[in-house]
C-alpha atoms as a PDB file:
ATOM      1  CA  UNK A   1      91.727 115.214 -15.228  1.00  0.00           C
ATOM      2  CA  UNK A   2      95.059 114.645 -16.423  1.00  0.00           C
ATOM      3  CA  UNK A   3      95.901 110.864 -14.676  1.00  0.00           C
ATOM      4  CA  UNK A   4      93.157 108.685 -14.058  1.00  0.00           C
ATOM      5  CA  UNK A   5      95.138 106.080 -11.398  1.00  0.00           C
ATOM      6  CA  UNK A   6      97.894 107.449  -9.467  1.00  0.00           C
ATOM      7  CA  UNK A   7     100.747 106.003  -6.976  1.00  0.00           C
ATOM      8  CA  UNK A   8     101.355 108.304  -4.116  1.00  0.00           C
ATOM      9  CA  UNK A   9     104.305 107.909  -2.229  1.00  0.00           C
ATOM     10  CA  UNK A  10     104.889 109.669   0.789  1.00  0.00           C
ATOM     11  CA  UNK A  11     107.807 109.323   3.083  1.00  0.00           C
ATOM     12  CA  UNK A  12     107.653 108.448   6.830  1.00  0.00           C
ATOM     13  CA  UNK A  13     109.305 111.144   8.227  1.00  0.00           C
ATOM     14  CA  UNK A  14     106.687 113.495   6.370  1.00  0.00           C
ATOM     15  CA  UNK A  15     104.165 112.196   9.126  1.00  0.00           C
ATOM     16  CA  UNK A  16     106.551 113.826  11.934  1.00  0.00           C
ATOM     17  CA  UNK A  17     105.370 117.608  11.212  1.00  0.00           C
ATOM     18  CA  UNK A  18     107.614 119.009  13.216  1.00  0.00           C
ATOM     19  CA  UNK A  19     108.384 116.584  16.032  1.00  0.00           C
ATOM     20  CA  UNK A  20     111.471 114.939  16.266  1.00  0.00           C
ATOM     21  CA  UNK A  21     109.912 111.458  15.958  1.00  0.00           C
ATOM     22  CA  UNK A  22     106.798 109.514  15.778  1.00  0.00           C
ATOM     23  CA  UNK A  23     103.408 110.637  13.834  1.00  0.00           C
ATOM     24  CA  UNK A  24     102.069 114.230  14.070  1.00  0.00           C
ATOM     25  CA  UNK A  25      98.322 113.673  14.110  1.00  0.00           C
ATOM     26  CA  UNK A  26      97.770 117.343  12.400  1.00  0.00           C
ATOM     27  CA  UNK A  27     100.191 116.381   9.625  1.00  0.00           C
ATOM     28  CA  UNK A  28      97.834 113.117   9.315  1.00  0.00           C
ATOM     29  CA  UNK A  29      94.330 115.493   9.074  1.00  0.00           C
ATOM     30  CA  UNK A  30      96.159 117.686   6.889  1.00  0.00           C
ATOM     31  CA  UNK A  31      97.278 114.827   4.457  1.00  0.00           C
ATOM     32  CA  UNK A  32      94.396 113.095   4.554  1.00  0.00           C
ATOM     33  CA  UNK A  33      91.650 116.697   3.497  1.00  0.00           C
ATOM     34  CA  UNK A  34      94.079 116.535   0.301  1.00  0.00           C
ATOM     35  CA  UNK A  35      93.488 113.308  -0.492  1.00  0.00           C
ATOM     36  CA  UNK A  36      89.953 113.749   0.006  1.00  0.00           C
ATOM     37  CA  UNK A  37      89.942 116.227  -2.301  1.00  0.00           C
ATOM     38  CA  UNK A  38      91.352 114.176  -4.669  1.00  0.00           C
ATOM     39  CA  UNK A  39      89.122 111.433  -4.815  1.00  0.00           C
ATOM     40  CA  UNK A  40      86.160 113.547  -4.562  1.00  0.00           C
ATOM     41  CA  UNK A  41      87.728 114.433  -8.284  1.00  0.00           C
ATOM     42  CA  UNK A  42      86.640 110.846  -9.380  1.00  0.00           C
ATOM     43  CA  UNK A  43      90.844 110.004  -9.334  1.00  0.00           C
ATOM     44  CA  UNK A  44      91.585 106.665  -8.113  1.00  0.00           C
ATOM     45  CA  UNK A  45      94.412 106.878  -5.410  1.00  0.00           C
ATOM     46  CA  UNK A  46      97.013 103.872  -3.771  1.00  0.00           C
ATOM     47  CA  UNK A  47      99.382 105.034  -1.495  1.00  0.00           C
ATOM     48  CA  UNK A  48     103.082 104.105  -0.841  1.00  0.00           C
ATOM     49  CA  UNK A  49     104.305 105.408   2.452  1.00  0.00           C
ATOM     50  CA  UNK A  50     107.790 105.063   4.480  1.00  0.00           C
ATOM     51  CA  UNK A  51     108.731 103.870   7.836  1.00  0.00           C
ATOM     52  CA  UNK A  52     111.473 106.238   8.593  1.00  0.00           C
ATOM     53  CA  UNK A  53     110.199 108.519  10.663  1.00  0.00           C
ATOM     54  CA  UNK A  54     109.675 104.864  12.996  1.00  0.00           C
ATOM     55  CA  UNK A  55     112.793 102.733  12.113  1.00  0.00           C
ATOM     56  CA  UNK A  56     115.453 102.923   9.166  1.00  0.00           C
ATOM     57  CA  UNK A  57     116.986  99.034   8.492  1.00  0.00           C
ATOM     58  CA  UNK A  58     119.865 100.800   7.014  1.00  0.00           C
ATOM     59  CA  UNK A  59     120.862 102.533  10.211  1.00  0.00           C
ATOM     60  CA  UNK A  60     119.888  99.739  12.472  1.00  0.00           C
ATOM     61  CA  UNK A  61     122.755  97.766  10.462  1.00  0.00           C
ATOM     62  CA  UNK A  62     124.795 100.894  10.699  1.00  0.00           C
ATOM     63  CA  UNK A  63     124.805 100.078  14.182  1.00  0.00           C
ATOM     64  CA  UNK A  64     125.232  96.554  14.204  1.00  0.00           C
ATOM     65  CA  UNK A  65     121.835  94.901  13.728  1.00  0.00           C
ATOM     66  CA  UNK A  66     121.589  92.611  11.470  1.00  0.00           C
ATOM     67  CA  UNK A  67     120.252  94.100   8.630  1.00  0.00           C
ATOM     68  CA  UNK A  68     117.569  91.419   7.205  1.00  0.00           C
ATOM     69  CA  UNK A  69     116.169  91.744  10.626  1.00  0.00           C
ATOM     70  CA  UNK A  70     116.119  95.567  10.565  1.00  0.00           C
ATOM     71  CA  UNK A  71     114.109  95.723   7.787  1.00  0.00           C
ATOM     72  CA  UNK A  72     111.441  93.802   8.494  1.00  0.00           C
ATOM     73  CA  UNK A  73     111.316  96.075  11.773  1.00  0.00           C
ATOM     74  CA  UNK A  74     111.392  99.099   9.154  1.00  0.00           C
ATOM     75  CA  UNK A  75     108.515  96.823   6.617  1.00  0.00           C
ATOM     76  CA  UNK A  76     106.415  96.898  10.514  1.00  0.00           C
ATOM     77  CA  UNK A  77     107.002 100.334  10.590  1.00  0.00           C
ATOM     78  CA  UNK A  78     105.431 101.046   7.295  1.00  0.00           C
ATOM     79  CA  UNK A  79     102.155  99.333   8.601  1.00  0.00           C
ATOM     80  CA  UNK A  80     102.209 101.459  11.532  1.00  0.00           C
ATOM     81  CA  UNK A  81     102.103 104.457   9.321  1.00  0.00           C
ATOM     82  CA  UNK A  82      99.452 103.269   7.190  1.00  0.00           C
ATOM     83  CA  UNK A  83      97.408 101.991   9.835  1.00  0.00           C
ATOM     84  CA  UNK A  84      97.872 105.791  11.284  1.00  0.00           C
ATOM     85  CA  UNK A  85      96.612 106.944   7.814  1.00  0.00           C
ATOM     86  CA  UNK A  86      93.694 104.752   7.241  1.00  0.00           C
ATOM     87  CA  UNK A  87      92.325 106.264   9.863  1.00  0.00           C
ATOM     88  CA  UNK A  88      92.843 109.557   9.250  1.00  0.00           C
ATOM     89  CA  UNK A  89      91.605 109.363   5.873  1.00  0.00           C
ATOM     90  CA  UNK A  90      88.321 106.895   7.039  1.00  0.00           C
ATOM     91  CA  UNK A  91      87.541 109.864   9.538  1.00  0.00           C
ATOM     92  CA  UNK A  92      86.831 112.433   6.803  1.00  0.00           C
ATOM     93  CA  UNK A  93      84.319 110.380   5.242  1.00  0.00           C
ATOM     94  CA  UNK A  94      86.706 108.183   2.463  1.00  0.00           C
ATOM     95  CA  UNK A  95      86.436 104.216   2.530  1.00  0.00           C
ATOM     96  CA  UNK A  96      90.432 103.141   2.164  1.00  0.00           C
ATOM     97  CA  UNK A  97      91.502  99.529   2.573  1.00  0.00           C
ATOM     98  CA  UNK A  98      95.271  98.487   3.637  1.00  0.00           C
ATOM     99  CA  UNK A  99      97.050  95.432   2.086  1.00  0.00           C
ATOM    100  CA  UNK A 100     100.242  94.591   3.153  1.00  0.00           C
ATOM    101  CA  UNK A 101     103.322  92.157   1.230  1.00  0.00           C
ATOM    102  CA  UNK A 102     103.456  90.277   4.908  1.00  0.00           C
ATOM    103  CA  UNK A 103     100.739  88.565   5.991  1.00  0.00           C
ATOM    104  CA  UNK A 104      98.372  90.171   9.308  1.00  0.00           C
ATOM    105  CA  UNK A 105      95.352  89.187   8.492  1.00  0.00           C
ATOM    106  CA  UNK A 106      93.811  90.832  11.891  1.00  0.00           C
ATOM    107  CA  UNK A 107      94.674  94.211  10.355  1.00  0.00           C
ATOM    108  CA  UNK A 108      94.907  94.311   7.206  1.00  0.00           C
ATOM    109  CA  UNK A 109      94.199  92.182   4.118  1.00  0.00           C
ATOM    110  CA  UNK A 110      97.380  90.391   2.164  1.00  0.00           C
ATOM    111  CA  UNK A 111      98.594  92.343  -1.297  1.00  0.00           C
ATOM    112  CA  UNK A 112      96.484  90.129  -3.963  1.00  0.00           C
ATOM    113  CA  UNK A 113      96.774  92.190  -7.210  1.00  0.00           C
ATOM    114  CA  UNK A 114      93.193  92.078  -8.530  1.00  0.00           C
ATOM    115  CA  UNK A 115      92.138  92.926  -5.185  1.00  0.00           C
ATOM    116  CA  UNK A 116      93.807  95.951  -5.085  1.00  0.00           C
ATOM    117  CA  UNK A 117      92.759  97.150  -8.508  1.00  0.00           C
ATOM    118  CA  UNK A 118      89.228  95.797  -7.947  1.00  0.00           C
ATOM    119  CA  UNK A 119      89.464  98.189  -4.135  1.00  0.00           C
ATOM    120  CA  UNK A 120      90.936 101.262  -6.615  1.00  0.00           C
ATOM    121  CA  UNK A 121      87.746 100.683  -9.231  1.00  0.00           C
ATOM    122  CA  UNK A 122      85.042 100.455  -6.498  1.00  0.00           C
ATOM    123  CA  UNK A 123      86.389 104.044  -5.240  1.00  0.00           C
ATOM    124  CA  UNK A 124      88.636 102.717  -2.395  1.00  0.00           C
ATOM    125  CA  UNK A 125      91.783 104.717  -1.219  1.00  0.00           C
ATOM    126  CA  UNK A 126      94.686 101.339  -1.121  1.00  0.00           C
ATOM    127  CA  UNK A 127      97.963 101.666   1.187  1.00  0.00           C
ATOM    128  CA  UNK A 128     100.206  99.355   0.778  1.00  0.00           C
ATOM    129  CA  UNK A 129     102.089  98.538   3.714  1.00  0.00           C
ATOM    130  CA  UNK A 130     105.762  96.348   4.248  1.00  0.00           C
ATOM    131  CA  UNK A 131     107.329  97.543   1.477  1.00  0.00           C
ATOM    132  CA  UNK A 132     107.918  94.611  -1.586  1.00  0.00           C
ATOM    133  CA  UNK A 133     107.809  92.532   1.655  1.00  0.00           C
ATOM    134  CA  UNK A 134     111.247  91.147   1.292  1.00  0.00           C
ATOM    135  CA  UNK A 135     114.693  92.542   2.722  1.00  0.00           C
ATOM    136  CA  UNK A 136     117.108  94.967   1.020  1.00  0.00           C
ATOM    137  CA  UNK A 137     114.605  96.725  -0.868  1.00  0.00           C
ATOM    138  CA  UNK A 138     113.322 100.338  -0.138  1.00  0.00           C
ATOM    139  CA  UNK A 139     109.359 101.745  -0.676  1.00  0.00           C
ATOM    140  CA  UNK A 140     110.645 103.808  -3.197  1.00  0.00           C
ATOM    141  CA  UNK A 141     111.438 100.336  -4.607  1.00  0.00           C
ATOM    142  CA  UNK A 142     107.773  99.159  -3.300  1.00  0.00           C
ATOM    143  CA  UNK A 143     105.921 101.693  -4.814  1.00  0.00           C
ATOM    144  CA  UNK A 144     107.495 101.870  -8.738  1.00  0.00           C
ATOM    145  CA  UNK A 145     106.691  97.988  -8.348  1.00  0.00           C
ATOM    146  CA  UNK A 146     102.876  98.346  -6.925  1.00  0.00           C
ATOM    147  CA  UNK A 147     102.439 101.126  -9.885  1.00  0.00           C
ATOM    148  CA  UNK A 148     103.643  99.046 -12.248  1.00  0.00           C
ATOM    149  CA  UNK A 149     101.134  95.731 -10.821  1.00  0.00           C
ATOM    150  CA  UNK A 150      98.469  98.214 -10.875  1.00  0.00           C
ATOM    151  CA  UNK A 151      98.479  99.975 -13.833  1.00  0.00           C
ATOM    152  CA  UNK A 152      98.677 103.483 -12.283  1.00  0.00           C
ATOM    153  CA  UNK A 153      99.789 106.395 -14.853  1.00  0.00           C
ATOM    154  CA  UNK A 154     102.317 108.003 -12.758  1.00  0.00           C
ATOM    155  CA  UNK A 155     104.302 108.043  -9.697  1.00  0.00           C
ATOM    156  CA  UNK A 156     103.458 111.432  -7.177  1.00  0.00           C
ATOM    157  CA  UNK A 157     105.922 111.366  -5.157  1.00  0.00           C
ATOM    158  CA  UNK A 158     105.073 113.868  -2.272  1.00  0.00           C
ATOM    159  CA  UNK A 159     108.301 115.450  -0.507  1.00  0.00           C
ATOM    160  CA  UNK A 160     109.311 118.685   0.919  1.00  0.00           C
ATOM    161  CA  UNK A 161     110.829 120.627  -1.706  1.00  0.00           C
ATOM    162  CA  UNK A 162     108.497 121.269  -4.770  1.00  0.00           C
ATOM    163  CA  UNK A 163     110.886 119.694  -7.471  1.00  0.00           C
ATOM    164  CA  UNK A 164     114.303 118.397  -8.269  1.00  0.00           C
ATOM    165  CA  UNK A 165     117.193 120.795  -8.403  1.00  0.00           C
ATOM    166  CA  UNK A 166     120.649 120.694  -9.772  1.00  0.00           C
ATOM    167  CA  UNK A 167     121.789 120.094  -5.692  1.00  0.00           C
ATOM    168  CA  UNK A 168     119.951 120.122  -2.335  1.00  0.00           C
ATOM    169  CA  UNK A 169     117.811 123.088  -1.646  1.00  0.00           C
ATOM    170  CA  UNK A 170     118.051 123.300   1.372  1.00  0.00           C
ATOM    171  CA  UNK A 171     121.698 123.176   1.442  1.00  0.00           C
ATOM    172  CA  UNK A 172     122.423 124.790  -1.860  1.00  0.00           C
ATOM    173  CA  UNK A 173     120.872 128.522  -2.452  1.00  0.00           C
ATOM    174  CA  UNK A 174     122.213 128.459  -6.265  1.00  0.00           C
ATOM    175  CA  UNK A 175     120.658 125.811  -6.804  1.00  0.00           C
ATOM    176  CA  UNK A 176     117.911 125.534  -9.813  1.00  0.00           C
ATOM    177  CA  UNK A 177     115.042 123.682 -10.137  1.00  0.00           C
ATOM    178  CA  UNK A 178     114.187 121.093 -13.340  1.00  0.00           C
ATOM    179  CA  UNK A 179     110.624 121.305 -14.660  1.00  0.00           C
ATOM    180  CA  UNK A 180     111.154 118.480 -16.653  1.00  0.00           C
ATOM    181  CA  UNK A 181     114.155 115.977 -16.950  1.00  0.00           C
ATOM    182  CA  UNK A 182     114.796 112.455 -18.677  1.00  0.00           C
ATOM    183  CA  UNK A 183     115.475 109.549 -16.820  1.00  0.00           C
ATOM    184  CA  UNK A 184     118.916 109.406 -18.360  1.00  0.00           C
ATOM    185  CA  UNK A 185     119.810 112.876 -17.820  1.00  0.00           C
ATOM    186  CA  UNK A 186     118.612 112.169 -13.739  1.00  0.00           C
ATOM    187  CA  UNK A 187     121.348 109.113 -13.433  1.00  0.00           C
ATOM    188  CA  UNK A 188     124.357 110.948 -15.425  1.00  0.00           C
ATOM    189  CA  UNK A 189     123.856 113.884 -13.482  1.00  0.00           C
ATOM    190  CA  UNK A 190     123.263 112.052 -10.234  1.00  0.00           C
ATOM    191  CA  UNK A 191     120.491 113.275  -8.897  1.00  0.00           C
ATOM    192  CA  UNK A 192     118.699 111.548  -5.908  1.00  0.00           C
ATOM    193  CA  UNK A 193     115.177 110.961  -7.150  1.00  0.00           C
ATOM    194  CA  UNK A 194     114.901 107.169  -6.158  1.00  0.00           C
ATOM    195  CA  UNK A 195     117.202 104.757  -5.276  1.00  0.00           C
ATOM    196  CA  UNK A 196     118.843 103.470  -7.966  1.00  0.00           C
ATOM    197  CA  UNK A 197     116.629  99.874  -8.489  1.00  0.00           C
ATOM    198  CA  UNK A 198     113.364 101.917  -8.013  1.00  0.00           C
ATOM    199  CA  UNK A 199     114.362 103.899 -10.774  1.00  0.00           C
ATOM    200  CA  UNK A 200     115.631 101.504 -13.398  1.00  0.00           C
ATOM    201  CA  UNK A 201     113.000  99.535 -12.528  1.00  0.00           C
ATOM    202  CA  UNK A 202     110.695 102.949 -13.457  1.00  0.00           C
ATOM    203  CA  UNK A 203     112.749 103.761 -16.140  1.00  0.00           C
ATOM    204  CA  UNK A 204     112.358 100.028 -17.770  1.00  0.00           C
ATOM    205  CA  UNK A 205     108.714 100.286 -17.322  1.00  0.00           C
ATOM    206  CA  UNK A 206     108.375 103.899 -18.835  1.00  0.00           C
ATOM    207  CA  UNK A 207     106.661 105.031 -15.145  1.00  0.00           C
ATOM    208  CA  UNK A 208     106.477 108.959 -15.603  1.00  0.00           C
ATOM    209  CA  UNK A 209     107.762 110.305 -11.485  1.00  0.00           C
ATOM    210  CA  UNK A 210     106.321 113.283 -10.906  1.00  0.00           C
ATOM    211  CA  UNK A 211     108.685 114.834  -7.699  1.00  0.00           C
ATOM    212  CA  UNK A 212     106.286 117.950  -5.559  1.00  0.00           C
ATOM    213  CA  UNK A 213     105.807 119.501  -2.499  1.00  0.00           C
ATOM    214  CA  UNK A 214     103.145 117.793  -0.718  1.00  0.00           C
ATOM    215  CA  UNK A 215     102.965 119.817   2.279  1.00  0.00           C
ATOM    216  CA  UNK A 216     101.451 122.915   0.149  1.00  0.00           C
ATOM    217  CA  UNK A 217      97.909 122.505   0.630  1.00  0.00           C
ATOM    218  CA  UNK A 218      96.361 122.070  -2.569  1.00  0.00           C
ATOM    219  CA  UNK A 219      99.203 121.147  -4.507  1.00  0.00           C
ATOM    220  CA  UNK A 220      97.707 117.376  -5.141  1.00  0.00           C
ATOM    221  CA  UNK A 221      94.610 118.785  -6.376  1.00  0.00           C
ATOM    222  CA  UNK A 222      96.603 120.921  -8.792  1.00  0.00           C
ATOM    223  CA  UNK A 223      98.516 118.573 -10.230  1.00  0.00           C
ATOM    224  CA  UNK A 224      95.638 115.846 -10.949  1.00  0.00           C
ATOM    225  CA  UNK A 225      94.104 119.161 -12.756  1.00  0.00           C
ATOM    226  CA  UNK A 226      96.873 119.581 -15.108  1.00  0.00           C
ATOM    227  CA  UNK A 227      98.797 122.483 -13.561  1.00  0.00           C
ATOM    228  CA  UNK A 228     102.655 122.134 -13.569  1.00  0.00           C
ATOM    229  CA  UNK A 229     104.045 122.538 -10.451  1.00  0.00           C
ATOM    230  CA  UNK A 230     106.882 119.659  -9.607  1.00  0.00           C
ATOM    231  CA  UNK A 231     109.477 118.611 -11.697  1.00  0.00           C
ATOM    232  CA  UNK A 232     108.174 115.504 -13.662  1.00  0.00           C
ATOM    233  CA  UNK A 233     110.864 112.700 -14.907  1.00  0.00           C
ATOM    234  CA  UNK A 234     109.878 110.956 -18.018  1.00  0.00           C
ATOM    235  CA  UNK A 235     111.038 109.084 -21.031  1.00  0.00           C
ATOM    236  CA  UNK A 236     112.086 112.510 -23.290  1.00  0.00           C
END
């Protein structure tokens, strides 16, 4: 296998399929047979996942919430979704264990790093839920630091485009797609990857990102078998 410990990091609004809102419980089946097939690989897996597709802090302040308060409703929302995929996962057969940055112990145990490696070594799938568990920082934030606590080789950060591109895809038919980019040539050219403290805080730490599509079945299982498919952000 190429990686051996691997962040994913999956956003909330992937879990909405198509809907509007909320958690699409075929997305969840869907995601979780992937990650299966991962793990079945002997590849040790934590996960990273968003609130968005629940509650965004940023636009509850947009519209006049207070914004410390917002996101620890969008840090709750993160739970939610990896409460949602715990289950999903534990239902095809793979033992996971959540561990959140804010304490609820009824649900979930609290974010102890040698717990989470020791989970990761014994074969356990680990979400982390609540974000860094403090205000004004984003899971993309969460997850570089998590990686970094536990060791993990890369970041896999599972979107809906299969890359990064000169400009958005979806918006933008010229534009091209990066197989491989430096972290310095992401920031001058201003490409969204990360927000901007996630990926310094990557970049400092010499955390490869690896951007694909994660809603192309068999993708993951490509990638942990060396194939390149993504666009992969590294040091060079």
């Amino acid at each position: 296998m190429q990686y051996k410990r691997i962040l994913l990091k999956l956003s909330g609004e992937a879990l909405m399929g198509n809907n509007q809102y909320g958690i699409d419980p075929k997305r969840l089946a869907e995601y979780a047979q992937e990650i299966k097939a991962a793990v079945d690989t002997g590849l040790e897996i934590a996960i990273v996942i968003g609130g968005g597709n629940i509650f965004r802090g940023v636009s509850g302040a947009a519209q006049g919430m207070d914004r410390v308060q917002g996101d620890y409703m969008g840090m709750l929302a993160t739970c939610i979704n990896g409460m949602a995929l715990q289950s999903a996962i534990e239902a095809v057969g793979v033992k996971t264990r959540l561990l959140t940055a804010i304490k609820m112990e009824e649900i979930a145990e609290p974010f102890i790093k040698r717990r989470a490696v020791r989970h990761l070594e014994k074969g356990r799938v680990v979400i982390f839920g609540a974000g860094t568990g403090n205000p004004y920082f984003t899971t993309d934030t969460a997850s570089v630091l998590r990686a970094i606590e536990i060791q993990a080789d890369v970041i896999l950060k599972g979107t809906r485009v299969d890359g990064i591109y000169t400009a958005d895809p979806e918006k933008d038919p010229d534009a091209t797609k990066f197989d491989s980019i430096s972290y310095r040539d992401v920031l001058d050219k201003g490409l969204k990857v990360m927000d901007s403290t996630a990926f310094t805080l990557s970049e400092e730490n010499s955390l490869p990102i690896l951007v694909f599509d994660m809603n192309t079945k068999g993708n993951l299982q490509k990638l942990i078998e060396g194939e390149n498919i993504g666009t992969i952000v590294t040091d060079k």
